[in-house]
Structure formats: C-alpha cells, structure tokens
C-alpha atoms as a PDB file:
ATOM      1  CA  UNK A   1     -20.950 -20.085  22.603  1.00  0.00           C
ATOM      2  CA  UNK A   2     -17.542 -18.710  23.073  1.00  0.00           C
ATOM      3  CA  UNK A   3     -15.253 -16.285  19.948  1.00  0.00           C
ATOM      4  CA  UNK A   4     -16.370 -17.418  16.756  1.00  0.00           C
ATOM      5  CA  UNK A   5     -19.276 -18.855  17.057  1.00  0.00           C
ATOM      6  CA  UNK A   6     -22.304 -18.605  14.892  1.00  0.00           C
ATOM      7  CA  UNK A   7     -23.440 -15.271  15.329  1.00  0.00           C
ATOM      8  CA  UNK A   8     -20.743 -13.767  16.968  1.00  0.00           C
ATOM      9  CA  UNK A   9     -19.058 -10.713  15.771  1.00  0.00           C
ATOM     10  CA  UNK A  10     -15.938 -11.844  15.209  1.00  0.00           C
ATOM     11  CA  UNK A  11     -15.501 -11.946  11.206  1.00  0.00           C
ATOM     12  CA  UNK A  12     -16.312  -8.700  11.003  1.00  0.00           C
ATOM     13  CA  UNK A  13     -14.206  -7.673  13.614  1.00  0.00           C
ATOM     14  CA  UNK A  14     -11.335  -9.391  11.974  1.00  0.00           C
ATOM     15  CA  UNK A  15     -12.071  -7.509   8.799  1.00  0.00           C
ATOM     16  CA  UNK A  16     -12.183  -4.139  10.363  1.00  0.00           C
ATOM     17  CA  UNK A  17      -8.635  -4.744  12.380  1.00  0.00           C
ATOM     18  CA  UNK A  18      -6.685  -5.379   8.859  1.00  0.00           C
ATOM     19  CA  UNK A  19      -8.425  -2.651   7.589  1.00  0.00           C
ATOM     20  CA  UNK A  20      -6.968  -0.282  10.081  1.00  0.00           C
ATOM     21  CA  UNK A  21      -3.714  -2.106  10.240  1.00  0.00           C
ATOM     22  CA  UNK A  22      -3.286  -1.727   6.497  1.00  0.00           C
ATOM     23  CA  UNK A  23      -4.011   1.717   6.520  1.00  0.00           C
ATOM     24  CA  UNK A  24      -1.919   2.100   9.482  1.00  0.00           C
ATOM     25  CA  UNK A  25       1.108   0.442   7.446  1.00  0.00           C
ATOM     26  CA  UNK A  26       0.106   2.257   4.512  1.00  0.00           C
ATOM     27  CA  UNK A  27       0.625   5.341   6.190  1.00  0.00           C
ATOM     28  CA  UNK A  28       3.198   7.387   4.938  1.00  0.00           C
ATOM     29  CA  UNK A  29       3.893   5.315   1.929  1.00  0.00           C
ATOM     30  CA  UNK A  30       3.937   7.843  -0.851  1.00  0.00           C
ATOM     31  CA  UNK A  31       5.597   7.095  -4.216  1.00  0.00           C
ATOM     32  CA  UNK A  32       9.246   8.123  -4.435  1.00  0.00           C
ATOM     33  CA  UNK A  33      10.686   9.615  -7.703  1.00  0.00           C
ATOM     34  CA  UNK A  34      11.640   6.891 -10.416  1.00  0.00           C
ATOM     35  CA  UNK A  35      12.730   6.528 -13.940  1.00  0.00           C
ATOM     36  CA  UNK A  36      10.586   4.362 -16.211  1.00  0.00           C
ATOM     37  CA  UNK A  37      11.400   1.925 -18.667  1.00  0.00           C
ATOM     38  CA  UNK A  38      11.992   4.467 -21.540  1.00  0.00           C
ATOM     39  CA  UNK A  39      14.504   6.135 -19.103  1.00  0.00           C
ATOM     40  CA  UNK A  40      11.898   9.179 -18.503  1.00  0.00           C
ATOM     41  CA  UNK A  41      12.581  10.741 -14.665  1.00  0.00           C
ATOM     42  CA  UNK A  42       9.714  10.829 -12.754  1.00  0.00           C
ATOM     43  CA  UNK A  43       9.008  13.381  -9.939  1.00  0.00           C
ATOM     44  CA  UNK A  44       8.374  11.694  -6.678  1.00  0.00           C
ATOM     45  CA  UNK A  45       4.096  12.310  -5.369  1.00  0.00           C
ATOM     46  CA  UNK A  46       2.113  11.648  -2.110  1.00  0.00           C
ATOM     47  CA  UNK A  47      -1.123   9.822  -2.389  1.00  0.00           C
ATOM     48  CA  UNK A  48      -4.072  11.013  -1.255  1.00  0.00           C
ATOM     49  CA  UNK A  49      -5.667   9.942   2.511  1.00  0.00           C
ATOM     50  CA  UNK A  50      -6.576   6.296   2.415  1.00  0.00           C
ATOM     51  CA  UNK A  51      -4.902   5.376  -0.505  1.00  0.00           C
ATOM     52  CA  UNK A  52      -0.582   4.429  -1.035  1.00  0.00           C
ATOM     53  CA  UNK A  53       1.795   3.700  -3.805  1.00  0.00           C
ATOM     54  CA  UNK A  54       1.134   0.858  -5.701  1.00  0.00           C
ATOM     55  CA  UNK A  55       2.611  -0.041  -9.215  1.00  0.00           C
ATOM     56  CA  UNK A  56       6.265  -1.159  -9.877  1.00  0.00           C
ATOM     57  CA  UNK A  57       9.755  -0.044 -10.246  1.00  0.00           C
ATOM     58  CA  UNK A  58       8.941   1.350 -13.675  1.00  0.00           C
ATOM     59  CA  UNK A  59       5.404   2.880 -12.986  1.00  0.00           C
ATOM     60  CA  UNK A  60       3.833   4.107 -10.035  1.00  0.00           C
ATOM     61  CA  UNK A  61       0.332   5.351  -8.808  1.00  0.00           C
ATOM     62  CA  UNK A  62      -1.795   6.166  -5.962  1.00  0.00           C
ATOM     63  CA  UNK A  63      -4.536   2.980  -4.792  1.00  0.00           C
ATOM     64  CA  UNK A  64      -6.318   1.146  -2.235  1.00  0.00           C
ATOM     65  CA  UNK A  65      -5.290  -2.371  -3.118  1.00  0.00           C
ATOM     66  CA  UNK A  66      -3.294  -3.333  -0.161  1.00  0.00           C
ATOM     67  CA  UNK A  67      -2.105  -6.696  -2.586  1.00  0.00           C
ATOM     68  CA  UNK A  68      -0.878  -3.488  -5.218  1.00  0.00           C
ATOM     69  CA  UNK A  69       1.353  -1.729  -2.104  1.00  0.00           C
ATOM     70  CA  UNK A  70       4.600  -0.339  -3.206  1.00  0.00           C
ATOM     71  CA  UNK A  71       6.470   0.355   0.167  1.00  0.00           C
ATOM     72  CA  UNK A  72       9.172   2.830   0.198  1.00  0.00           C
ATOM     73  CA  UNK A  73      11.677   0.220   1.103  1.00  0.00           C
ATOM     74  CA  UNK A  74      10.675  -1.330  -2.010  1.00  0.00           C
ATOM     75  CA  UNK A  75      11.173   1.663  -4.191  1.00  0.00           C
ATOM     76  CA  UNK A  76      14.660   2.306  -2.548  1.00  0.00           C
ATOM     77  CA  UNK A  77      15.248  -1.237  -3.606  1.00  0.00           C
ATOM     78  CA  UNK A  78      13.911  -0.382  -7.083  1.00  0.00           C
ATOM     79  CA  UNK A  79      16.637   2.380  -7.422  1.00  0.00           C
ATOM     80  CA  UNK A  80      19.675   0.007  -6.114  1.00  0.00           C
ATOM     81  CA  UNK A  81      18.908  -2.555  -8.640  1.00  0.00           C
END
C-alpha cells in the first residue's frame, strides 16, 4: 500500500511535524509588557523552553496550548488598539 495506508506511519508522522512546526513558530514568542484591565502595568517576561505566551490583551501567561498562542504581533496589536 502506498502513504497512508493502514499501518503506515504516516499519522504519527503528521503529528510529530506540527509539533515541531509549532514549537518552531512558537519560538521566540515571549509575552511583551501590557496593562490590564484595572490599568495595572505589567512588566514584559519570557516563557520557559517549550512553552509561549498565551492569554489576551489584558492578561498574559506562559503555556503549551498552541490554540492559547499570543504572538508578539498580536500583543503589538493589543497596545495600538
């Protein structure tokens, strides 16, 4: 049987390559500074191997959710708006 057939090793191959391509895009995407929604300024943090900012524009935290990312373009965005 050719790719994908029963028995093949192709799902879990699949799985592993957006593993590493999430961690890959996740790299480097620490949480910026921000101010919450009772106007407190928070002091900008890296996360921790692995792991990225996740959270919203009012509070932020290191995770592994990829669905939970927080990229720094979004951030910036956070602090235009």
């Amino acid at each position: 049987m050719g790719p994908g057939g029963p028995g093949s090793g192709w799902p879990l191959a699949g799985t592993l390559l957006v593993a590493v391509a999430t961690s890959m895009v996740a790299r480097g995407e620490d949480c910026l500074w921000y101010v919450d929604r009772n106007g407190s300024w928070h002091p900008g943090f890296d996360c921790e191997f692995f792991t990225f900012c996740c959270g919203t524009c009012h509070q932020r935290y290191c995770c592994r959710d990829p669905l939970r990312l927080l990229t720094e373009r979004q951030q910036r965005h956070c602090l235009a708006f």
